[in-house]
Protein backbone atom coordinates (compact mmCIF):
# COMPACT_ATOMS: atom_id res chain seq x y z
CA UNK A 1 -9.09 108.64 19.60
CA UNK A 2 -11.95 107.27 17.43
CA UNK A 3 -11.83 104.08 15.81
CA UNK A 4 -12.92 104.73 12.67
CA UNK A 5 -12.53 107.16 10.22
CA UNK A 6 -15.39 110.00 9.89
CA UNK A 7 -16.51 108.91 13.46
CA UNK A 8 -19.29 111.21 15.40
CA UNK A 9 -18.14 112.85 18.71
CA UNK A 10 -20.72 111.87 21.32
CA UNK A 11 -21.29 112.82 24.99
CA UNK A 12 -23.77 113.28 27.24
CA UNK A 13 -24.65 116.87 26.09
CA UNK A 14 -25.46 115.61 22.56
CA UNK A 15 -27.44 112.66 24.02
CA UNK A 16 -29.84 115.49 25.98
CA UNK A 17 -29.74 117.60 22.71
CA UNK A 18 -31.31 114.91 20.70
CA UNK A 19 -33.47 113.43 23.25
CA UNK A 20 -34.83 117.57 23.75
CA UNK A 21 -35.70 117.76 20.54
CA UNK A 22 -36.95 114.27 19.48
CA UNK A 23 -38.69 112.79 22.88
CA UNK A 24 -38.81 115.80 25.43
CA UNK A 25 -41.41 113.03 27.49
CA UNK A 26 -37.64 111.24 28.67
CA UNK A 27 -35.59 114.44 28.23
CA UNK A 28 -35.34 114.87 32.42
CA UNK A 29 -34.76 110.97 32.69
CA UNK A 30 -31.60 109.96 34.64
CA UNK A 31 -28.97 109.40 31.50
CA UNK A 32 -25.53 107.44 31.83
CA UNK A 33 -23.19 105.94 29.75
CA UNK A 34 -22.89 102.63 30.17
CA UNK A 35 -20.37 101.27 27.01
CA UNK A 36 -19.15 101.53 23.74
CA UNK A 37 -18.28 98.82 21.06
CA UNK A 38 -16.81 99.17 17.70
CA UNK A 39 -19.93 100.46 15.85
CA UNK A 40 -22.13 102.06 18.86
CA UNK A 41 -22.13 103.95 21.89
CA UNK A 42 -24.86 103.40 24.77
CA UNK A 43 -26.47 105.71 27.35
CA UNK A 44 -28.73 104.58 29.64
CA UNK A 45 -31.85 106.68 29.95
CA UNK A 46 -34.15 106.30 33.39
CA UNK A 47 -34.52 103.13 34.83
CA UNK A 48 -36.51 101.26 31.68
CA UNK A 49 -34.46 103.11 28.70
CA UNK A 50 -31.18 102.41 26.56
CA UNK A 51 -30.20 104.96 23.83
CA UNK A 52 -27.95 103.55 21.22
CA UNK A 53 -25.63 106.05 19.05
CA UNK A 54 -23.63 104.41 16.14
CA UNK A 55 -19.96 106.13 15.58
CA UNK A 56 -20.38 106.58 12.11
CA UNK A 57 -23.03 107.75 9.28
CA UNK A 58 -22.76 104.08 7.28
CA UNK A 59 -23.14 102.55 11.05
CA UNK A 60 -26.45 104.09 11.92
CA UNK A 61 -28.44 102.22 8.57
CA UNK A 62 -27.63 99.42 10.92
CA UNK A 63 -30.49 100.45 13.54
CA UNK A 64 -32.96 100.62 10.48
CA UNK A 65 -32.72 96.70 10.09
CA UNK A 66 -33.29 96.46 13.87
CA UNK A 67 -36.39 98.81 13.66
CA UNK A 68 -38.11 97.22 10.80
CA UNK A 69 -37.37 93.47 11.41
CA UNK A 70 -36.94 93.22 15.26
CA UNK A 71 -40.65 93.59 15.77
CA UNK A 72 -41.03 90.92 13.55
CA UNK A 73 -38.86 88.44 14.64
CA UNK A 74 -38.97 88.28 18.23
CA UNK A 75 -42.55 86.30 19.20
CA UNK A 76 -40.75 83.57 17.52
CA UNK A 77 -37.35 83.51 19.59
CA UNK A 78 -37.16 81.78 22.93
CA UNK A 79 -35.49 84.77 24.98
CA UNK A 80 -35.61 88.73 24.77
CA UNK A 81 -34.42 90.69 21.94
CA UNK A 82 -33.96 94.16 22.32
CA UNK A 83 -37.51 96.03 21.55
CA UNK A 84 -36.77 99.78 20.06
CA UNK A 85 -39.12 102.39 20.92
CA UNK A 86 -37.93 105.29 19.30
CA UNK A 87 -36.30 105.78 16.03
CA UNK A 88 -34.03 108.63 16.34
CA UNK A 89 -33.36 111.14 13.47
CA UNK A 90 -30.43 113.20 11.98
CA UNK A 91 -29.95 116.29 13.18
CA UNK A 92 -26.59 118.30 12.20
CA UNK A 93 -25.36 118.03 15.66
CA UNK A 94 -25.28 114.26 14.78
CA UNK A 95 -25.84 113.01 11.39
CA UNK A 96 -26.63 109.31 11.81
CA UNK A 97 -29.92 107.37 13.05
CA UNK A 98 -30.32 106.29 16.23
CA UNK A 99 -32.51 104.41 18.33
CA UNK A 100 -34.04 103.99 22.09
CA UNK A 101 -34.87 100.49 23.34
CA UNK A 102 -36.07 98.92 26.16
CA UNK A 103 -33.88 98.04 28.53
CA UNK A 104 -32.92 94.57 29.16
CA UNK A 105 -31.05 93.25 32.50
CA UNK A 106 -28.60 90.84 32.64
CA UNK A 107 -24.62 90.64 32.81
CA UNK A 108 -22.38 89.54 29.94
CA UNK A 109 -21.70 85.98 29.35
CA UNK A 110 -18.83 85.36 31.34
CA UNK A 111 -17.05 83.57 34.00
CA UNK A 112 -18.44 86.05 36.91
CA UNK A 113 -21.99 85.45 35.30
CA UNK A 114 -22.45 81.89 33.78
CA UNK A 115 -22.76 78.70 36.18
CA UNK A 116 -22.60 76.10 33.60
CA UNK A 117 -21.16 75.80 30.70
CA UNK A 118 -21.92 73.34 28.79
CA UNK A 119 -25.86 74.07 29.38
CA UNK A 120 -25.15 77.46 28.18
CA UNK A 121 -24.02 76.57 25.27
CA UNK A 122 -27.18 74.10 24.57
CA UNK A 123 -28.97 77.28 25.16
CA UNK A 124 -27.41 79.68 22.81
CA UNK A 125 -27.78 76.58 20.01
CA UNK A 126 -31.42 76.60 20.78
CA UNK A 127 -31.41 79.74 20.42
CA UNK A 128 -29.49 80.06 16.93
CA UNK A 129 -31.79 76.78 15.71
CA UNK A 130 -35.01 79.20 16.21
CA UNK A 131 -33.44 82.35 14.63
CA UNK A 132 -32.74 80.15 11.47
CA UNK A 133 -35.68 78.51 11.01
CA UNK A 134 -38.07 81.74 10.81
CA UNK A 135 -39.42 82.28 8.18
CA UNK A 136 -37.54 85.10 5.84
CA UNK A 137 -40.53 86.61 5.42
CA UNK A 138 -40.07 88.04 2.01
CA UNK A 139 -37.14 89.24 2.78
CA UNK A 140 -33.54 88.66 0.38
CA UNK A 141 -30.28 89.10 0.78
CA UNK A 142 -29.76 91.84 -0.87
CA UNK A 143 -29.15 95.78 0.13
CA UNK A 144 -28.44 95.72 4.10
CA UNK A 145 -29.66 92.26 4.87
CA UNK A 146 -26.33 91.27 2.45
CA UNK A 147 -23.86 91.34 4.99
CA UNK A 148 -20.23 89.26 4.13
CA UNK A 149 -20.66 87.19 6.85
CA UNK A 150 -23.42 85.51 5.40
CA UNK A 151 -21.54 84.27 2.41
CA UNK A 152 -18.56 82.32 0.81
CA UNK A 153 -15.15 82.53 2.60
CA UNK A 154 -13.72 82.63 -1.31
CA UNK A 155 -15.04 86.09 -1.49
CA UNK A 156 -12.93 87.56 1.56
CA UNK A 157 -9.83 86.76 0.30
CA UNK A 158 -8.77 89.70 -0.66
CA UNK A 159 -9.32 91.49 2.67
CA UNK A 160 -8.11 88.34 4.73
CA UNK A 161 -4.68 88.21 3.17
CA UNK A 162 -3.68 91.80 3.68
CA UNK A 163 -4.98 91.13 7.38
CA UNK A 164 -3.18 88.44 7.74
CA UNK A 165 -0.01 90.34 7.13
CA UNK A 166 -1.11 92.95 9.34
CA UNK A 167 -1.73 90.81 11.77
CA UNK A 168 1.73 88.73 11.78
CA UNK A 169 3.99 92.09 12.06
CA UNK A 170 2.18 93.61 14.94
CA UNK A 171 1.05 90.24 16.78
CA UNK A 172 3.18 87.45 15.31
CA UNK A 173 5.47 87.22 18.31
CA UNK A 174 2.87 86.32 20.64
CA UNK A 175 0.69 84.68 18.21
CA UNK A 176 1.04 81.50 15.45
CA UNK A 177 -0.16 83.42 12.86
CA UNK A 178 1.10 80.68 10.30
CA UNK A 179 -0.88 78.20 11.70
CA UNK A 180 -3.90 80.16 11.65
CA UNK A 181 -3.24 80.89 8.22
CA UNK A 182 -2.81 77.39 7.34
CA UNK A 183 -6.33 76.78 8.80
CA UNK A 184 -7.91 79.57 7.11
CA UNK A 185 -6.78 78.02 3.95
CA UNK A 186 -7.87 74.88 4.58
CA UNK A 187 -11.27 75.96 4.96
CA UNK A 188 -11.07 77.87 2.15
CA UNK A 189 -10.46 74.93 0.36
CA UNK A 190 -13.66 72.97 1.52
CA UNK A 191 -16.61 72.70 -0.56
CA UNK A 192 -18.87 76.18 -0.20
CA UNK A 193 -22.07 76.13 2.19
CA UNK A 194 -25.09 74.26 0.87
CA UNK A 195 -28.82 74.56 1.83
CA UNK A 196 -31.31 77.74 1.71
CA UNK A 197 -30.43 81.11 3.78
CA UNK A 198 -31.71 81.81 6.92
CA UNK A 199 -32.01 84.42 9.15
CA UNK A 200 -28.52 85.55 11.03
CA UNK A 201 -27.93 87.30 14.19
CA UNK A 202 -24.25 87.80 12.45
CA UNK A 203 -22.33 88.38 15.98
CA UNK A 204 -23.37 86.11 18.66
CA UNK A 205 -19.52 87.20 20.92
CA UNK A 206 -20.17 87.28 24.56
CA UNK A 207 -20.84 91.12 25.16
CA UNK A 208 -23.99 89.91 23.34
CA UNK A 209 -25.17 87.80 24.92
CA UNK A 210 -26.91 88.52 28.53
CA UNK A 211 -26.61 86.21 31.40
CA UNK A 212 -29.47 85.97 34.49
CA UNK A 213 -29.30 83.24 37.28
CA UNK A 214 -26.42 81.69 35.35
CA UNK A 215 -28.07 81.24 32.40
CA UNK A 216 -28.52 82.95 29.07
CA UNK A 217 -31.56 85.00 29.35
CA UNK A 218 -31.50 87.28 26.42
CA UNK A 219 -29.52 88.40 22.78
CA UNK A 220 -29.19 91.77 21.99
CA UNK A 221 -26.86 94.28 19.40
CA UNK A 222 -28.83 93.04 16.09
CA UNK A 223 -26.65 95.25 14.22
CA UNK A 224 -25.45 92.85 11.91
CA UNK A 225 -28.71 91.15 11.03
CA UNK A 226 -28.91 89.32 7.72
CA UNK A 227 -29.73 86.73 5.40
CA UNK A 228 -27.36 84.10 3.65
CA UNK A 229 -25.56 81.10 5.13
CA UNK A 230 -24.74 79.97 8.94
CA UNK A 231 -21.17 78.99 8.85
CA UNK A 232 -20.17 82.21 10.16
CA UNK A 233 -23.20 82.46 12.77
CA UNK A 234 -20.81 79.10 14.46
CA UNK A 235 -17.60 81.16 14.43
CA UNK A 236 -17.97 83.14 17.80
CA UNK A 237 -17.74 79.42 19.72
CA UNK A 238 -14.15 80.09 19.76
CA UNK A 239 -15.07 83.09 22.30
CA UNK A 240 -16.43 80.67 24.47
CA UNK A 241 -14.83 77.71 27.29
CA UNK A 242 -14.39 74.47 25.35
CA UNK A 243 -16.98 72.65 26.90
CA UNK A 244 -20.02 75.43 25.85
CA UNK A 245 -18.39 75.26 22.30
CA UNK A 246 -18.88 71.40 22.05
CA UNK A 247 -21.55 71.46 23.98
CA UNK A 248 -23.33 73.83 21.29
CA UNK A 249 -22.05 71.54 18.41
CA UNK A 250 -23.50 68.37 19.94
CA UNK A 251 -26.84 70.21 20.33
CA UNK A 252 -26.84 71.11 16.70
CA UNK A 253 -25.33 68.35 14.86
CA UNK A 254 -22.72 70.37 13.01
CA UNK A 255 -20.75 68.26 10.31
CA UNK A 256 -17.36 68.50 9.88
CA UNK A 257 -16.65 70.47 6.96
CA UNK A 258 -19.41 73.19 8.37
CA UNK A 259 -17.48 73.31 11.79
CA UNK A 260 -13.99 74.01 9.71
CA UNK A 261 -15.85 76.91 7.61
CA UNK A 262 -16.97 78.31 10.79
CA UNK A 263 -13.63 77.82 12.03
CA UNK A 264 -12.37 79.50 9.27
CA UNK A 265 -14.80 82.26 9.81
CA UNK A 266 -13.71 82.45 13.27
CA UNK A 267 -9.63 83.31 12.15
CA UNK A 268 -10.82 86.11 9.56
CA UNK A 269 -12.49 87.74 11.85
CA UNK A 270 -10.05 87.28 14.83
CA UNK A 271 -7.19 88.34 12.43
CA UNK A 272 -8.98 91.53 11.06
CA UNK A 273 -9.75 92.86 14.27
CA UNK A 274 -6.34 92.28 15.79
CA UNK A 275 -4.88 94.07 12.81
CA UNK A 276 -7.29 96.78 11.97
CA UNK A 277 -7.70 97.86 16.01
CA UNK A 278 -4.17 97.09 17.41
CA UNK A 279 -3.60 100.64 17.98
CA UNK A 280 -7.56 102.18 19.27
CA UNK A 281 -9.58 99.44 20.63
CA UNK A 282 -7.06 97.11 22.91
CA UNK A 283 -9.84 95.89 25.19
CA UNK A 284 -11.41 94.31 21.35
CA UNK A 285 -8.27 93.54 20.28
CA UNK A 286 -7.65 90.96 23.71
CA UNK A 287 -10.78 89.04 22.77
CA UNK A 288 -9.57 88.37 19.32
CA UNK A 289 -6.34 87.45 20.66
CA UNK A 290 -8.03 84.90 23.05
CA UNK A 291 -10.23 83.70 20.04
CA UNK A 292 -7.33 83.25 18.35
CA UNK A 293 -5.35 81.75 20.90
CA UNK A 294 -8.54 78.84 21.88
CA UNK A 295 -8.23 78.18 17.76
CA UNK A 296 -4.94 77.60 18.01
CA UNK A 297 -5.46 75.03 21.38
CA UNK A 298 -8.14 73.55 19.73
CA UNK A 299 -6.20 72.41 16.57
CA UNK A 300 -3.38 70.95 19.22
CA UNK A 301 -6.42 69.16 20.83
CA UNK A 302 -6.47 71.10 24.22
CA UNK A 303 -9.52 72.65 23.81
């Protein structure tokens, strides 16, 4: 079952038909699949190689952001970025861009991979502190670098209500959806962000976030690169153990009212993707749950 509407059928077949026709050089290289999220779905080619296939048409303009600005922003980030090599073209087989990149080892973030913490989370601040303060380079948010995470939390509340809803009939037995509603609204109320836009990785979750010798050791899945305002950049700390999450506040001075927008953040997107992939994506569904469910300890004060 695909997971969104108008999604591409992809296997490995396809994969060798594209790579025939585009890059013959890697067409004989070793190819397996090695995951799927909600927009993309990844082979990897040879040894050195990943290919990256977005589900949809609208998905694939994604890769274009990563192509163009990638190059350009990672000499001034303090660990590895995915580096594409190969932007592919439509074909009717398979109407969308996609892209090869280099590929990068490491395990997801995790408890199996990460040996502290709290450092990690001083890490993946660093990290975020050097991503915003690059220089925009001309660039505006505007067209695909305009992305709604980026913004107000006023102007999802159209979207975040009907989710809401959504999200209490399927999940509001084993979830306080009321609370996290009252949250949401609460940060809705606050005062909107202040100070210039910045760059934004736009979804920092774990499966993002690659882990070597216990540490973090590189970002990747720049998908959702924009420009606007960090509040949302915070919101995936709810994804992580309590003490990386306060860890990664300390380490960049959050105030307040910008760690309750993020917050806030955090709950629309946790409530979206509980409702909109209850039925097709369980695996995504559990980690919203879980951010969800850390929200909800952390407003009790056992987080």
């Amino acid at each position: 079952m695909g997971l969104h509407e108008g999604e591409i059928a992809v296997g490995e077949g396809l994969v060798r038909g594209l790579l025939a026709a585009q890059c013959p050089e890697w067409a004989g290289l070793p190819l397996a699949r090695v995951g799927a999220g909600t927009e993309n779905t990844m082979y990897r080619l040879g040894g050195d190689l990943l290919v990256r296939l977005p589900r949809t048409v609208e998905k694939g303009l994604a890769l274009r952001k990563e192509q163009e600005w990638l190059p350009r922003l990672a000499p001034a980030l303090p660990c590895p970025v995915p580096e594409p090599v190969h932007a592919g073209t439509p074909t009717g087989a398979y109407p969308a861009r996609w892209s090869v990149y280099r590929w990068i080892e490491g395990a997801e973030a995790g408890p199996d991979s990460v040996r502290d913490w709290a450092a990690f989370g001083a890490d993946l601040a660093a990290f975020v502190r050097e991503l915003h303060g690059i220089d925009l380079m001309g660039a505006v948010r505007a067209g695909d670098l305009s992305w709604y995470r980026g913004g107000g939390l006023g102007e999802c509340d159209g979207w975040v209500g009907e989710y809401f809803d959504e999200c209490r009939a399927v999940a509001g037995a084993e979830l306080d959806v009321d609370t996290l509603e009252r949250l949401w609204r609460a940060a809705r109320a606050l005062p909107g962000p202040r100070g210039p836009h910045v760059w934004l990785h736009g979804d920092l979750k774990p499966t993002n976030l690659l882990v070597r010798e216990g540490r973090l050791h590189a970002v990747i899945d720049f998908g959702s690169l924009s420009v606007g305002h960090p509040d949302a950049e915070h919101s995936v700390l709810w994804d992580l153990p309590a003490a990386a999450r306060h860890a990664y506040r300390d380490a960049s001075g959050l105030d307040d009212e910008t760690w309750d927008r993020a917050r806030g953040w955090a709950i629309a997107v946790g409530v979206s993707g509980v409702a909109y992939y209850w039925r097709t994506f369980p695996a995504f569904v559990a980690e919203c749950l879980a951010r969800l469910r850390a929200i909800l300890a952390d407003a009790a004060g056992r987080g």
